[in-house]
C-alpha atoms as a PDB file:
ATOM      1  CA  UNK A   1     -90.724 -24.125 -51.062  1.00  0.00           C
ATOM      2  CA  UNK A   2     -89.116 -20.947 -49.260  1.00  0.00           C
ATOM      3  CA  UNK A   3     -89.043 -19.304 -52.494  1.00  0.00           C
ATOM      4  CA  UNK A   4     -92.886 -19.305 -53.190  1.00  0.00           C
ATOM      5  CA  UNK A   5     -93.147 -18.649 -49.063  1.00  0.00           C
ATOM      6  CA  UNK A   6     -90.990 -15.605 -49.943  1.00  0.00           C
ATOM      7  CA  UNK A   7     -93.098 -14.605 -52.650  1.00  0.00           C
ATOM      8  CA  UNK A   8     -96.180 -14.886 -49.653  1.00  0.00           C
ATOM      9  CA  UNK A   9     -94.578 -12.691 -47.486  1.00  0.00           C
ATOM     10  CA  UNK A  10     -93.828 -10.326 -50.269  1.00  0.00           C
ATOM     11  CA  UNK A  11     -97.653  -9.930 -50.815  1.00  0.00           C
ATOM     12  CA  UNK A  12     -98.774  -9.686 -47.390  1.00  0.00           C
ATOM     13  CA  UNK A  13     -96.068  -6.694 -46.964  1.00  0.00           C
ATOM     14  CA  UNK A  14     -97.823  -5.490 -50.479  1.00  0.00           C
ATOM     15  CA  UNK A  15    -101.436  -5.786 -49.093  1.00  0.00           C
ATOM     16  CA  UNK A  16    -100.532  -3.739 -45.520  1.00  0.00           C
ATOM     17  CA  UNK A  17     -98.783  -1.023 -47.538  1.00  0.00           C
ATOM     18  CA  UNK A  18    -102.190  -0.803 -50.176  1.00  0.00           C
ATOM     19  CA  UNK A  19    -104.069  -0.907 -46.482  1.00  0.00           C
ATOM     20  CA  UNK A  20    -102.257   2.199 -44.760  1.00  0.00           C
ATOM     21  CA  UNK A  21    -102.561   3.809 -48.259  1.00  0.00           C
ATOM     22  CA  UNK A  22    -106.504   3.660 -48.757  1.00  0.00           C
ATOM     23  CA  UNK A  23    -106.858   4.834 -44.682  1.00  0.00           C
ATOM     24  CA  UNK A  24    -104.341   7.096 -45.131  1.00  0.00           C
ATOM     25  CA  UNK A  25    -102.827   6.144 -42.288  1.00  0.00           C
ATOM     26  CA  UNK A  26     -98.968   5.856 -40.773  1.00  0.00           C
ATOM     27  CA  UNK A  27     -97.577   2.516 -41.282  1.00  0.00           C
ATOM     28  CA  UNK A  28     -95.170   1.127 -39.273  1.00  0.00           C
ATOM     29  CA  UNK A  29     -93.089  -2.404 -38.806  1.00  0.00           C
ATOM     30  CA  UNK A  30     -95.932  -3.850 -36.408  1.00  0.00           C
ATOM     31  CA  UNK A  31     -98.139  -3.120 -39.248  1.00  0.00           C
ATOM     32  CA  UNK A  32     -96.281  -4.312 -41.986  1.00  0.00           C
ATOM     33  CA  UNK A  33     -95.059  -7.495 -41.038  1.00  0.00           C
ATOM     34  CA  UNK A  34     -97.564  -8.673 -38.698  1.00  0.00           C
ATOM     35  CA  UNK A  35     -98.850 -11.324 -40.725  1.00  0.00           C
ATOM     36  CA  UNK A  36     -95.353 -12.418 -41.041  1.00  0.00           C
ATOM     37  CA  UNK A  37     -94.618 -12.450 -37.513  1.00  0.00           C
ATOM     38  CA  UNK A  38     -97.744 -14.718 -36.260  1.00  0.00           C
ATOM     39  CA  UNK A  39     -96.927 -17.536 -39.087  1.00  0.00           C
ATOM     40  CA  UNK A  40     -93.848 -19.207 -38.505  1.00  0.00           C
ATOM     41  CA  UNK A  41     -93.504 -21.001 -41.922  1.00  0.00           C
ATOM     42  CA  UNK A  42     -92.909 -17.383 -42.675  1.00  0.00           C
ATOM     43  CA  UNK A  43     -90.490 -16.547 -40.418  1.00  0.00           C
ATOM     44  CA  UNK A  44     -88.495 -19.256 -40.895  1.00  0.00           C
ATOM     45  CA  UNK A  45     -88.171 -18.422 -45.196  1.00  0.00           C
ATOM     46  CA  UNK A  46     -87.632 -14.938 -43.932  1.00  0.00           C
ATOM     47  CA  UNK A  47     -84.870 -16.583 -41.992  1.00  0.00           C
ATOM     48  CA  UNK A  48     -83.492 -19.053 -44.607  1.00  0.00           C
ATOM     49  CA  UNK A  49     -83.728 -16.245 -47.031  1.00  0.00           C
ATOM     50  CA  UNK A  50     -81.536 -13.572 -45.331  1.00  0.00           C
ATOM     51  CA  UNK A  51     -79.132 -16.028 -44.132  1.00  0.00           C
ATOM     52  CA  UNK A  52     -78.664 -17.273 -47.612  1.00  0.00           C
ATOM     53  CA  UNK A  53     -78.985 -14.003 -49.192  1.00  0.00           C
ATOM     54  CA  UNK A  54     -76.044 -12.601 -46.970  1.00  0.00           C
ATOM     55  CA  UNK A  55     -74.087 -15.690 -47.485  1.00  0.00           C
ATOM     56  CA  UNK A  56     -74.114 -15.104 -51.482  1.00  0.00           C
ATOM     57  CA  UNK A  57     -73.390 -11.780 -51.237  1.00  0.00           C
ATOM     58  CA  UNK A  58     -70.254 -12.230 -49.223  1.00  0.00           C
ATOM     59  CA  UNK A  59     -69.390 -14.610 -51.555  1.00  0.00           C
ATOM     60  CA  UNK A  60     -70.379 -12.295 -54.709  1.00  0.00           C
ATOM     61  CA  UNK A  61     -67.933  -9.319 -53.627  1.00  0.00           C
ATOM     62  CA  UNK A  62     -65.691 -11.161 -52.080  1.00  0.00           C
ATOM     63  CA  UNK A  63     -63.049 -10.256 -48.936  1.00  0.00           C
ATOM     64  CA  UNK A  64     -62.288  -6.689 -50.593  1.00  0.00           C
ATOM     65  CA  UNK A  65     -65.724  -5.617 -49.633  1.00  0.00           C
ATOM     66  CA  UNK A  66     -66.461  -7.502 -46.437  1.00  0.00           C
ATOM     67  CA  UNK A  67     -66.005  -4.803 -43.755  1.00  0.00           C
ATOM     68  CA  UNK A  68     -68.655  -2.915 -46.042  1.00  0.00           C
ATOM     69  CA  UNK A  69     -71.120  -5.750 -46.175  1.00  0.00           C
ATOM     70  CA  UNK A  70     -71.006  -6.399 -42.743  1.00  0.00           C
ATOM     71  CA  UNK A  71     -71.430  -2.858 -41.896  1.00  0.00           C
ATOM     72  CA  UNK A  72     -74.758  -3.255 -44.019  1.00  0.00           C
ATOM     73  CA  UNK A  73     -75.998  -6.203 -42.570  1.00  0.00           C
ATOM     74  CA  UNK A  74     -75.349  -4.368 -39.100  1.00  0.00           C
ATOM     75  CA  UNK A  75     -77.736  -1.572 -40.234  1.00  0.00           C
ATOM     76  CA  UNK A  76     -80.121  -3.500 -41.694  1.00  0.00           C
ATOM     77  CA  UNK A  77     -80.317  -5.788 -38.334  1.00  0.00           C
ATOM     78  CA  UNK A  78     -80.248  -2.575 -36.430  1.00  0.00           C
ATOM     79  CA  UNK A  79     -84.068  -1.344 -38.137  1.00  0.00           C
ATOM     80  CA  UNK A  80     -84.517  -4.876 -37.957  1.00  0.00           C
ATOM     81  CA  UNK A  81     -84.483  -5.036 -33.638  1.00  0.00           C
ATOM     82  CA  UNK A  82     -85.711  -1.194 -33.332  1.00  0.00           C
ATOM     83  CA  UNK A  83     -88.715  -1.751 -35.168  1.00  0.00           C
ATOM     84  CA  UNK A  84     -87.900   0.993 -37.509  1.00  0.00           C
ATOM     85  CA  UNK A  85     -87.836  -0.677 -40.994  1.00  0.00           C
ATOM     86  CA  UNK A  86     -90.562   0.675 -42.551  1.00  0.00           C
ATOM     87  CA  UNK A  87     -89.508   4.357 -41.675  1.00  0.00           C
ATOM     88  CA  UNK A  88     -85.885   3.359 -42.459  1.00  0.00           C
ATOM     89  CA  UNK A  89     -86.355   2.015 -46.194  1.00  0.00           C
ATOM     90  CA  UNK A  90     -88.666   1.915 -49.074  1.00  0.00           C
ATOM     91  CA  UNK A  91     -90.448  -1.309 -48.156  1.00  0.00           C
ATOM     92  CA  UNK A  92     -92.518  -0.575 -51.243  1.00  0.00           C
ATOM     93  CA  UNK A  93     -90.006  -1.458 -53.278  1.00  0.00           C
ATOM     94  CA  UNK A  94     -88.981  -5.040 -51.863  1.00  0.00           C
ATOM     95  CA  UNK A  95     -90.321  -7.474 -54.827  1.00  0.00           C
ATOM     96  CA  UNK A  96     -87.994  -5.820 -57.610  1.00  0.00           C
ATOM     97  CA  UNK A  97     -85.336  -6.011 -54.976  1.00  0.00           C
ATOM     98  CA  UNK A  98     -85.936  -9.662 -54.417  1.00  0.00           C
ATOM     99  CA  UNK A  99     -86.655 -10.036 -58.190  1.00  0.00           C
ATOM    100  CA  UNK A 100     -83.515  -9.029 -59.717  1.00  0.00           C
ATOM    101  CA  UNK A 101     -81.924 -10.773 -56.751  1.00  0.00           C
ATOM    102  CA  UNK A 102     -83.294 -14.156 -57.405  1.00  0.00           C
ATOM    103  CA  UNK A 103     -83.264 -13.679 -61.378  1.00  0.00           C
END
């Protein structure tokens, strides 16, 4: 079930971005991920998703390279609470991210 939530939220991000593109207009996180924010079946796949997502990374690269993924979780969180994803990373690109993630 999260995974085909996922693949919801994925779109809605998609559909903002083609929004702010056709009224040429600045785009930020409010924008973005407001359809995210008001549905909680949503937020909580969002949730699952990055908590599982961190977890198998950890596990993928291992103690060697922990200091490093925690330092990239840190960032990440940091956009996250500032409200400054969309300006920080190339939302655009998310479902290929996700996609080569999941397989």
């Amino acid at each position: 079930q999260t995974a085909g939530v996922i693949d919801n939220c994925i779109s809605s991000i998609e559909s903002a971005i083609r929004e702010g593109e056709v009224s040429q207009r600045y785009l930020g996180d409010e924008d973005v991920f407001s359809e995210i924010e008001a549905d909680v079946t949503m937020r909580n796949a969002v949730s699952e998703a990055w908590e599982l997502g961190t977890y198998l990374l950890g596990e993928l690269l291992g103690h060697v390279h922990k200091e490093d993924i925690n330092t990239i979780y840190e960032i990440i969180e940091y956009y996250a609470a500032a409200g400054e994803v969309t300006s920080a990373t190339k939302v655009e690109k998310l479902r290929g991210l996700v996609s080569n993630f999941a397989g």
